[in-house]
Protein backbone atom coordinates (compact mmCIF):
# COMPACT_ATOMS: atom_id res chain seq x y z
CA UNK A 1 0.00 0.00 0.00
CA UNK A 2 1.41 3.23 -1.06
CA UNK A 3 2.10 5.67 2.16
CA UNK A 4 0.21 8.95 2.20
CA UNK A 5 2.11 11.78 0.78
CA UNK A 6 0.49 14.37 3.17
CA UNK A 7 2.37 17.62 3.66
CA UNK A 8 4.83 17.52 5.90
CA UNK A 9 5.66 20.18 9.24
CA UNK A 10 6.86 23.19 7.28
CA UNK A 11 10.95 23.88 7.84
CA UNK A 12 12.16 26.60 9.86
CA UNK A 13 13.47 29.21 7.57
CA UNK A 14 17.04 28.15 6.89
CA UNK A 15 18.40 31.72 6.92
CA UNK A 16 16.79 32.25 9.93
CA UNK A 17 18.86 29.20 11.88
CA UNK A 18 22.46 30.23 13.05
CA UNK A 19 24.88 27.83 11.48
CA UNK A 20 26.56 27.98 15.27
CA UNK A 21 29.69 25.55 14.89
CA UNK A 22 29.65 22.94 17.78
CA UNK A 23 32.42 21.16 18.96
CA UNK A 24 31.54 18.06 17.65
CA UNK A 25 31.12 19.80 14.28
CA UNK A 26 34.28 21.65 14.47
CA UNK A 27 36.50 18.45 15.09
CA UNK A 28 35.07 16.84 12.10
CA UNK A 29 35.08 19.59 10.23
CA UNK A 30 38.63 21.11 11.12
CA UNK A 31 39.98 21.01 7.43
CA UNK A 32 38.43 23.83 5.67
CA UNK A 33 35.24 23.88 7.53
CA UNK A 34 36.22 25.01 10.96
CA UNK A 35 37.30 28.73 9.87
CA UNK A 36 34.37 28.85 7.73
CA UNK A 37 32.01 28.11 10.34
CA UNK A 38 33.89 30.86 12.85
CA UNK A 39 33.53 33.60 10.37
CA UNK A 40 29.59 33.44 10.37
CA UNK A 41 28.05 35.73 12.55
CA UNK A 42 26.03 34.54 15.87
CA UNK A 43 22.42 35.12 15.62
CA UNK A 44 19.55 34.37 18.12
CA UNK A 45 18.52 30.81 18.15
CA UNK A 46 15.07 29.84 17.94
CA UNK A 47 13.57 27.06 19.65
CA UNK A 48 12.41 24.33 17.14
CA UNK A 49 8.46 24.04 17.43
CA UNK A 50 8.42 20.70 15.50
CA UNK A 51 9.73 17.21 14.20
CA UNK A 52 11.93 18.82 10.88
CA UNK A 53 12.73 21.69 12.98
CA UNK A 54 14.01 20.08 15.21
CA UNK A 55 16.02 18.11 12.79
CA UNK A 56 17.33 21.08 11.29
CA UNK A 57 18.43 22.21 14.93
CA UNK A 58 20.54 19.04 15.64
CA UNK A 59 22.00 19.37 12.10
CA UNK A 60 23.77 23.32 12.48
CA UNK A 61 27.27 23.04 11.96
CA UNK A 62 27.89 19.54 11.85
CA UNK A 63 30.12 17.57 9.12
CA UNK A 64 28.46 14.98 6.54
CA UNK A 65 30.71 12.70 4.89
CA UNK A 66 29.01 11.25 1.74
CA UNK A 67 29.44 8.37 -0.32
CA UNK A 68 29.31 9.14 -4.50
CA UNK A 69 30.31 6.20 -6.89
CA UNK A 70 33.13 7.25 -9.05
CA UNK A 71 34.61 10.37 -9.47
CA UNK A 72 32.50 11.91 -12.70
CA UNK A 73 33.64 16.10 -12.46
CA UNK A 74 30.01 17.03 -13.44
CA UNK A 75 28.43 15.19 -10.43
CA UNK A 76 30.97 16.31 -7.93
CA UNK A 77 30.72 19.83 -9.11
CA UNK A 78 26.76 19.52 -8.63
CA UNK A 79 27.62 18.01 -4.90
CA UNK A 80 29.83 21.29 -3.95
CA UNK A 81 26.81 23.52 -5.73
CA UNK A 82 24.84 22.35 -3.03
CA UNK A 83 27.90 22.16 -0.56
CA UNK A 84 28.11 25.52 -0.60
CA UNK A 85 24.57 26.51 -0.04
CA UNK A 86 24.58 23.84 2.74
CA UNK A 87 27.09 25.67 4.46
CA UNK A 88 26.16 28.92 3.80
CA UNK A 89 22.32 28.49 4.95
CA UNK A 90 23.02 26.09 7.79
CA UNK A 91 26.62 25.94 8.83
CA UNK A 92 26.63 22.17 7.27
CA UNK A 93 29.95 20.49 5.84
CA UNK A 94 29.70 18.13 3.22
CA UNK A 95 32.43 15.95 2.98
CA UNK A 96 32.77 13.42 -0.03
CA UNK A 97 34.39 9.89 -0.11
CA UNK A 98 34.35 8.41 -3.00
CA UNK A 99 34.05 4.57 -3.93
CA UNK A 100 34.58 2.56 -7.08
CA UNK A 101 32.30 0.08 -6.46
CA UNK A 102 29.27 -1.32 -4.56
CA UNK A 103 29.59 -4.72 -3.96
CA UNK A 104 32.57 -4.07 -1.07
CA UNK A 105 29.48 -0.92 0.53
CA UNK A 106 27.33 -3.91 0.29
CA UNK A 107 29.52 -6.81 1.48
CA UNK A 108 30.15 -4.56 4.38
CA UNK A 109 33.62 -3.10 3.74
CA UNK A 110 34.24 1.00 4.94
CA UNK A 111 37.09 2.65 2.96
CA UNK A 112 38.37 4.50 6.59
CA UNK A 113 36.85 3.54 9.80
CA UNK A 114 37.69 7.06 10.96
CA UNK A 115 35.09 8.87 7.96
CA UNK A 116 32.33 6.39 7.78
CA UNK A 117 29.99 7.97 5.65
CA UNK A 118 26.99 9.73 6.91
CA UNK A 119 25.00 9.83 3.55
CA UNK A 120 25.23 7.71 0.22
CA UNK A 121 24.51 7.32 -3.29
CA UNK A 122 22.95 3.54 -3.11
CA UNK A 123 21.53 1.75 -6.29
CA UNK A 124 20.81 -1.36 -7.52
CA UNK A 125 22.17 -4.86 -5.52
CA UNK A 126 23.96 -2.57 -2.83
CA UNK A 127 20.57 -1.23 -1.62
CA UNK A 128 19.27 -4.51 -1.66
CA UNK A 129 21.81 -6.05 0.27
CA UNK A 130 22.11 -2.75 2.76
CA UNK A 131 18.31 -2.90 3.39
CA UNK A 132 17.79 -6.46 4.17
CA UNK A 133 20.86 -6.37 6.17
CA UNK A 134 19.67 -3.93 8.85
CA UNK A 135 21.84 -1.36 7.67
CA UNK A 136 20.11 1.51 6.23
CA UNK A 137 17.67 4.31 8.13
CA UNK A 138 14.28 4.46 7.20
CA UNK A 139 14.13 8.49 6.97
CA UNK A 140 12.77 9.48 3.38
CA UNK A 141 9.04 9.99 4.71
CA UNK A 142 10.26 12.24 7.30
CA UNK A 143 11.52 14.86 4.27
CA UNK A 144 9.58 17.77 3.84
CA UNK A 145 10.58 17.80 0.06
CA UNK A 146 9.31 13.98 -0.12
CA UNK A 147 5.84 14.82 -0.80
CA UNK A 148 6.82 16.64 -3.82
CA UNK A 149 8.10 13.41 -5.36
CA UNK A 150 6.45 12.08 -8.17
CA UNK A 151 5.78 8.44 -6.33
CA UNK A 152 2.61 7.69 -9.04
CA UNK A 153 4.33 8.93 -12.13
CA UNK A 154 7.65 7.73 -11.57
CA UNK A 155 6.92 4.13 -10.36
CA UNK A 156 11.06 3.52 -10.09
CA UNK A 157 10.98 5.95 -6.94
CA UNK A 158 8.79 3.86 -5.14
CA UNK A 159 9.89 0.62 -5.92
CA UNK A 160 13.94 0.10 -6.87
CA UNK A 161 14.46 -2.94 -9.42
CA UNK A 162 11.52 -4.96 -7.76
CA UNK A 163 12.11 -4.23 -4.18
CA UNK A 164 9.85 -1.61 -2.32
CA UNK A 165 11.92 1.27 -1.07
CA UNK A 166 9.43 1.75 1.91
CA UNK A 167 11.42 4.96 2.52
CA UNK A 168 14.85 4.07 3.20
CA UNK A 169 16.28 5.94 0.32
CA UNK A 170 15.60 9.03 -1.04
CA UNK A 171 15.04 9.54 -4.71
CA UNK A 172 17.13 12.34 -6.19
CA UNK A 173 18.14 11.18 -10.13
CA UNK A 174 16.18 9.31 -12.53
CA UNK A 175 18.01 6.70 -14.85
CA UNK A 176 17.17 5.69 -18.33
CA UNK A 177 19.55 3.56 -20.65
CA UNK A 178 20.64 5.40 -23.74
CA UNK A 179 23.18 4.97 -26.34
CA UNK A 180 25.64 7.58 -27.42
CA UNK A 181 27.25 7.70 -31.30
CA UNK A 182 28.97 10.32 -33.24
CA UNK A 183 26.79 11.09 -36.44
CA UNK A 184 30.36 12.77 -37.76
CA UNK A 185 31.44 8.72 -37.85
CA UNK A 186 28.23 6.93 -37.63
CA UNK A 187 24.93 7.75 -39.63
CA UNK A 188 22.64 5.04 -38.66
CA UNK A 189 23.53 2.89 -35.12
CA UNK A 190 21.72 -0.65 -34.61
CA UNK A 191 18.06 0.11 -33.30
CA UNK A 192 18.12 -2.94 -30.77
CA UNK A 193 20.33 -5.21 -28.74
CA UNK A 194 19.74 -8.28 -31.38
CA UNK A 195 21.24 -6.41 -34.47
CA UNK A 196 24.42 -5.54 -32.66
CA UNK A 197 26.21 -8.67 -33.14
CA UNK A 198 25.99 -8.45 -37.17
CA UNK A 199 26.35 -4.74 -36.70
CA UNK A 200 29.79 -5.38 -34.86
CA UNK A 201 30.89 -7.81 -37.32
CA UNK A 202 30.69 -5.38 -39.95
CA UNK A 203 32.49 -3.10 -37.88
CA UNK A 204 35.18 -4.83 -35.66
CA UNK A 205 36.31 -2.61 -32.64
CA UNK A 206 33.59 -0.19 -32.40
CA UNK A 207 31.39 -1.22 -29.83
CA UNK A 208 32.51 -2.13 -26.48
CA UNK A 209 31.05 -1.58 -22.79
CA UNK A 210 32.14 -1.70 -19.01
CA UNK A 211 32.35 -4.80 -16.98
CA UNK A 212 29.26 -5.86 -14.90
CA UNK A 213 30.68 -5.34 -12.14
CA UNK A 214 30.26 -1.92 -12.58
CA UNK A 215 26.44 -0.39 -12.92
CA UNK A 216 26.76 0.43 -16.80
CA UNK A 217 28.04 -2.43 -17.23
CA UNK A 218 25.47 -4.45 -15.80
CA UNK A 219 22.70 -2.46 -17.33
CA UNK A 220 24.06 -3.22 -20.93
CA UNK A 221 23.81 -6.92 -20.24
CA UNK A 222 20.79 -6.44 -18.36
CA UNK A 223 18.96 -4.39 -21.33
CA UNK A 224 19.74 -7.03 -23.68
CA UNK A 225 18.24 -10.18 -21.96
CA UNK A 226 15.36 -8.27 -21.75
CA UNK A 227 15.22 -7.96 -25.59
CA UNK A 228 16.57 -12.10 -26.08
CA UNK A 229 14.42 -13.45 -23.09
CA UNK A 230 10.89 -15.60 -23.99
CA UNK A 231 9.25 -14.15 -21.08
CA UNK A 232 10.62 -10.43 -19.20
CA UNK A 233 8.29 -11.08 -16.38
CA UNK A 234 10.01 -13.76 -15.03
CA UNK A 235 12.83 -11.11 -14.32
CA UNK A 236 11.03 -9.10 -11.97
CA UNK A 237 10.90 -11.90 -9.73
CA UNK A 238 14.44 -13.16 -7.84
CA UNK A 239 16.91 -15.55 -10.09
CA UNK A 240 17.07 -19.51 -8.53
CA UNK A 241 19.73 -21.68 -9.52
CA UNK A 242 16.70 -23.83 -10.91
CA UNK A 243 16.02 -21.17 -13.54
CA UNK A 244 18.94 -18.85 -13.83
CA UNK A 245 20.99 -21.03 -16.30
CA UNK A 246 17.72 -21.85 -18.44
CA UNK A 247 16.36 -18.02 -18.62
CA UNK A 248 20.41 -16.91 -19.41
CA UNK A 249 21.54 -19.26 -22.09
CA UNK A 250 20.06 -16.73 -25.06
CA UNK A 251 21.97 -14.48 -23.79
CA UNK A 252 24.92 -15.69 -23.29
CA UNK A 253 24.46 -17.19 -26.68
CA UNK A 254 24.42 -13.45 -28.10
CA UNK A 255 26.81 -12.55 -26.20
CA UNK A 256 29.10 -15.14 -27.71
CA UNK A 257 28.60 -14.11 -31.23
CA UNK A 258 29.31 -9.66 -29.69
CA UNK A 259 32.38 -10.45 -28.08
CA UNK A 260 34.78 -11.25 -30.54
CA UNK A 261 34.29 -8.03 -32.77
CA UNK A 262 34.23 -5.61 -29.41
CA UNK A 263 36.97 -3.13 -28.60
CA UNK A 264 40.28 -5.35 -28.50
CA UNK A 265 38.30 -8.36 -29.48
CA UNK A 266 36.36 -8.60 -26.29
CA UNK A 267 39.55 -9.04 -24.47
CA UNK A 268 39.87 -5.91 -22.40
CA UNK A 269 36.53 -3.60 -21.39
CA UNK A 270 36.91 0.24 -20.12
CA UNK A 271 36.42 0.15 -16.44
CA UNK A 272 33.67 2.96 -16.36
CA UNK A 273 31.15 5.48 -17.77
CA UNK A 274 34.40 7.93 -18.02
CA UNK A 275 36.66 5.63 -19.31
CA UNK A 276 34.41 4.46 -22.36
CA UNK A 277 33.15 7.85 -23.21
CA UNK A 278 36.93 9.17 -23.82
CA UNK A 279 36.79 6.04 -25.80
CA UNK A 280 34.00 7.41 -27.85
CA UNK A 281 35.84 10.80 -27.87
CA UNK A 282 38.82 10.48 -29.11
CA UNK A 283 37.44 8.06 -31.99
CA UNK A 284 38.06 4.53 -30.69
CA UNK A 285 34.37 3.27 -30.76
CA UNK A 286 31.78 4.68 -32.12
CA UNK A 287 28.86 3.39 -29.47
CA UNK A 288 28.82 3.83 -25.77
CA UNK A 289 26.31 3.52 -23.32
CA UNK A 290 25.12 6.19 -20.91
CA UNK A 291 23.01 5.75 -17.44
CA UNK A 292 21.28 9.23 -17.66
CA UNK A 293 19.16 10.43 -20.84
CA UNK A 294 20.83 14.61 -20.55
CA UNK A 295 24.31 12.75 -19.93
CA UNK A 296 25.38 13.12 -23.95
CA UNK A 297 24.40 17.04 -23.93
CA UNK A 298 26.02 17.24 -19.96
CA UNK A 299 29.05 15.53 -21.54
CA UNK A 300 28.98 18.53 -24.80
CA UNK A 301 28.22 21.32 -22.20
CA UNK A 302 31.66 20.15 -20.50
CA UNK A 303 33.64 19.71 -23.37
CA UNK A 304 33.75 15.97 -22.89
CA UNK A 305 31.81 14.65 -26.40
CA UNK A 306 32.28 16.58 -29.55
CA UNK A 307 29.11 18.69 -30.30
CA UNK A 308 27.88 15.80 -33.08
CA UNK A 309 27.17 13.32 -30.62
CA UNK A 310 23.41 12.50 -30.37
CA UNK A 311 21.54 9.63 -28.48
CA UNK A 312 18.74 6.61 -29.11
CA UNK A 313 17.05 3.78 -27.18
CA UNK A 314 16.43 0.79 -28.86
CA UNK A 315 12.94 0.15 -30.29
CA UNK A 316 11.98 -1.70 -27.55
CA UNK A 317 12.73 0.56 -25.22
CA UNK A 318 15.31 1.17 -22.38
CA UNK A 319 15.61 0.00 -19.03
CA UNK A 320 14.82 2.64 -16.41
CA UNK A 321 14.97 3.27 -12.82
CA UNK A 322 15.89 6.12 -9.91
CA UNK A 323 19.29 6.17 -7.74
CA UNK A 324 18.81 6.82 -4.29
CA UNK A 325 20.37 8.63 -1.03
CA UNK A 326 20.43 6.53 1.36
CA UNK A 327 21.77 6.76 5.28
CA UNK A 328 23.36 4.32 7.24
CA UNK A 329 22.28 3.45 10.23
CA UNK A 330 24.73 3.34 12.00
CA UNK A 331 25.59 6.92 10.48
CA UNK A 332 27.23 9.71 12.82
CA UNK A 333 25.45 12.84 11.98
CA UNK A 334 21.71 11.91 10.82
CA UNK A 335 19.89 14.62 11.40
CA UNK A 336 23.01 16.45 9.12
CA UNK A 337 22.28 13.78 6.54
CA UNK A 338 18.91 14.00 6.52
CA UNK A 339 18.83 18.02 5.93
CA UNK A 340 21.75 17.24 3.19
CA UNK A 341 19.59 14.80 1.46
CA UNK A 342 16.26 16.79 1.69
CA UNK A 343 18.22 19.96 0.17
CA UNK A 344 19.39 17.69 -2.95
CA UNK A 345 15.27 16.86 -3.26
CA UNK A 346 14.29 20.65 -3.27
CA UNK A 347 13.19 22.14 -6.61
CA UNK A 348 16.58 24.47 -6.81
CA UNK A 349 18.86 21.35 -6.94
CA UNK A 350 16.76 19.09 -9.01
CA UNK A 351 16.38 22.51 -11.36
CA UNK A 352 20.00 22.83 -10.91
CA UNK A 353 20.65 18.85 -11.53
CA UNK A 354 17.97 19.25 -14.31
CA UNK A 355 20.19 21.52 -16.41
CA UNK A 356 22.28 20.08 -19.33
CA UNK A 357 25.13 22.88 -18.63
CA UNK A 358 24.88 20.95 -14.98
CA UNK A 359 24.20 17.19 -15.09
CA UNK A 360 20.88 16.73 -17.84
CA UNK A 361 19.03 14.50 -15.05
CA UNK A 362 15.48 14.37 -15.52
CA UNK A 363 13.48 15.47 -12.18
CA UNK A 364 12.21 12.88 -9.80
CA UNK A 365 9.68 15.77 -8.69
CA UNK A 366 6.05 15.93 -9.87
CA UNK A 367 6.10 19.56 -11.46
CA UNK A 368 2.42 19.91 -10.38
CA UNK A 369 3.12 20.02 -7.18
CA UNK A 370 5.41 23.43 -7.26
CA UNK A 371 4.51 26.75 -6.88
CA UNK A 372 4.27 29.13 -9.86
CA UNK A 373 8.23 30.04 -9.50
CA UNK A 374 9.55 26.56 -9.41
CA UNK A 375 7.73 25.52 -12.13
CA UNK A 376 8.67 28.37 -13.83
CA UNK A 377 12.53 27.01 -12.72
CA UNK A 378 11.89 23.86 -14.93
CA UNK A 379 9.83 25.49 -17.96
CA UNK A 380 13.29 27.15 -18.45
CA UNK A 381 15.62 25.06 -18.81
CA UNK A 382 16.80 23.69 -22.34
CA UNK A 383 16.38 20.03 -23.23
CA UNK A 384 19.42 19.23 -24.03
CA UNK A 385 21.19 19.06 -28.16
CA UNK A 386 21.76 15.18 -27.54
CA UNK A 387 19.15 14.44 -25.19
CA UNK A 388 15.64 12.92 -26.67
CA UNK A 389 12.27 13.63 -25.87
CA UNK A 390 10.05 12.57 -23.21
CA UNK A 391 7.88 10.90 -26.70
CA UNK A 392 11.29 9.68 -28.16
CA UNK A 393 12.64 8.16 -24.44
CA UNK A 394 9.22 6.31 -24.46
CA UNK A 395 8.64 5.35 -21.02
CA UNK A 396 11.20 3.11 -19.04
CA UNK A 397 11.62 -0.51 -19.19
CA UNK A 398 11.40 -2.08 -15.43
CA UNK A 399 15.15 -3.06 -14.19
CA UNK A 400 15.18 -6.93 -13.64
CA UNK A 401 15.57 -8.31 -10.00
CA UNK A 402 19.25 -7.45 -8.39
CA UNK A 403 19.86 -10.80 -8.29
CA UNK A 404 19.58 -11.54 -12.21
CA UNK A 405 22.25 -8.96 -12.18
CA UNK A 406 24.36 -10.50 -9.45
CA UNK A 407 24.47 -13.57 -11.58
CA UNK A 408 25.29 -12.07 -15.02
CA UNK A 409 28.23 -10.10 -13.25
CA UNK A 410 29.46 -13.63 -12.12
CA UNK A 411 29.07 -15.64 -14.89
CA UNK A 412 30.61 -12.66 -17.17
CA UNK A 413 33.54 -12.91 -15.00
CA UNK A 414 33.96 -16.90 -15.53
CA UNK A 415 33.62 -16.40 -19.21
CA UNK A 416 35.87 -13.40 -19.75
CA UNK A 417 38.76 -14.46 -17.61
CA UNK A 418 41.88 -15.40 -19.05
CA UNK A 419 42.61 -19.27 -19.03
CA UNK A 420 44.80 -20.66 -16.37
């Protein structure tokens, strides 16, 4: 049953809450955050007068260390963008750590016991495995931006590759599977995952992806056995050892006849989005695979992809889906967290996030639910020279179970690794 997205206790007025350093906040925050925090002037502290305002009480001046996958230069310019206005409007440090991958988050493993993070970026198996481990905070409802989220339009906030999110992650990107080619190089790019095969075969060394083991990755294997699967409801529903090896064989089948014509004959993969898109840059391949629909114009904004790169989903469709901020909990600063996370859901960061100059992601807000200004915010923004439209994107393809995905990533590995 889907919760009741009644309004929430309205937030104290930011400005109005001294960002008054404490000492906890100070000793975490001691490297560039400390003097910061000192220069702001003292003002008069009100008394909070409810549950959020009381959150945003506990939070002033504390330090949030956060947890981003990968180290892309838009995203961790958005994550200072809203640094700074943390700071400025509440005395809050945000501190990122970054990680390469999720399955050590999810198998339990902390890159420095000493910065633990506070706040992450959880998608996929890892919030699977964090949820039904114990380990995440059930917080999302308590978000006074939370009832702005578009829960009925946007299924994939609601309910992440099969599982219900039941509000222990916050919503704050929507995903969509697109391909990105260069029509300078390539005037007509296979229109679905069967035709790549005989489409790489005619053109050896032009296609390749990242391993599963990394989230593009496993979405590229994951979009096509939807396409070569009899039945794509049976992958909503978790992989047995029973079925796996029956529902897989057609793909690993087309797999089979791919890999040989890849980049380097299928014998060496780019390890990420970044990696595979300088790929595409600098004229290696002419295909690559993106997690975001805006991130081919984000990626010409930045001067990452030459200005004639454009982008398709296959005629099927595209898998879809939503990543998610998520807090620990066993996390150090919550009620920091929480305000962090709630911030990154108002309609000036998902405008912000929304704008191909920034990131290109598409909104996980329901427009009609903002005043005249912040939809005003949105009507503004440019779509985007590579990104399609809402008629072209079509709407998103569900994400099979995490566990489907598990076992592609492990049987990948068996098949791709070098003989003893």
């Amino acid at each position: 049953m889907q919760r009741s997205q009644a309004a929430p206790p309205r937030a104290a007025d930011p400005e109005r809450v001294p960002p008054r350093p404490t000492r906890r906040g100070l000793l975490r925050g001691a490297a560039g955050g400390a003097l910061a925090l000192a220069a702001l002037p003292a003002r008069a502290q009100p008394l909070p007068t409810g549950p959020w305002e009381r959150v945003v009480a506990r939070a002033q001046g504390r330090v949030v260390h956060v947890q981003v996958l990968g180290a892309e230069a838009a995203l961790q310019a958005h994550i200072a963008w809203g640094a700074e206005r943390l700071r400025r409007r509440h005395g809050v440090i945000l501190r990122p750590l970054r990680l390469r991958r999720w399955a050590g988050l999810a198998a339990g493993a902390v890159p420095d016991p000493a910065a633990a993070p506070d706040l992450l970026w959880c998608e996929g198996g890892a919030f699977l495995a964090l949820k039904q481990q114990g380990r995440l905070r059930r917080f999302a409802y308590e978000l006074p931006n939370f009832a702005r989220v578009d829960l009925a339009g946007q299924p994939a906030t609601a309910l992440h590759q099969g599982v219900a999110v039941d509000g222990f992650g916050a919503p704050w990107r929507l995903t969509q599977l697109v391909f990105l080619y260069d029509t300078a190089r390539l005037a007509r790019p296979p229109l679905s995952m069967l035709a790549m095969p005989d489409w790489a075969r005619e053109n050896p060394g032009r296609l390749t992806h990242p391993p599963p083991r990394d989230p593009l990755g496993a979405g590229f294997l994951a979009q096509a056995l939807y396409e070569v699967v009899a039945h794509p409801r049976v992958l909503a529903t978790p992989a047995t050892d029973d079925n796996a090896a029956l529902v897989t064989a057609p793909l690993w089948e087309w797999y089979g006849a791919l890999r040989p014509h890849l980049w380097r004959q299928g014998r060496a993969f780019p390890e990420d989005a970044t990696a595979q898109r300088r790929l595409l840059r600098d004229g290696e391949i002419d295909i690559a695979i993106a997690a975001f629909p805006g991130e081919g114009s984000a990626a010409i904004a930045h001067g990452l992809l030459p200005d004639s790169v454009r982008s398709y989903v296959p005629t099927q469709g595209s898998i879809g889906g939503a990543s998610f901020l998520a807090i620990p909990a066993d996390a150090a600063e919550p009620e920091a967290a929480m305000l962090a996370a709630d911030f990154f859901l108002s309609p000036a960061a998902q405008a912000h996030a929304q704008d191909p100059a920034v990131l290109g992601s598409e909104t996980v807000l329901d427009l009609d639910r903002l005043g005249p200004a912040d939809r005003l915010r949105f009507a503004a923004l440019p779509r985007g020279v590579a990104t399609l439209s809402q008629a072209a994107l079509g709407p998103p393809l569900p994400p099979p179970h995490p566990s489907w995905t598990a076992r592609l990533a492990e049987e990948w590995e068996r098949r791709t690794a070098p003989p003893r």
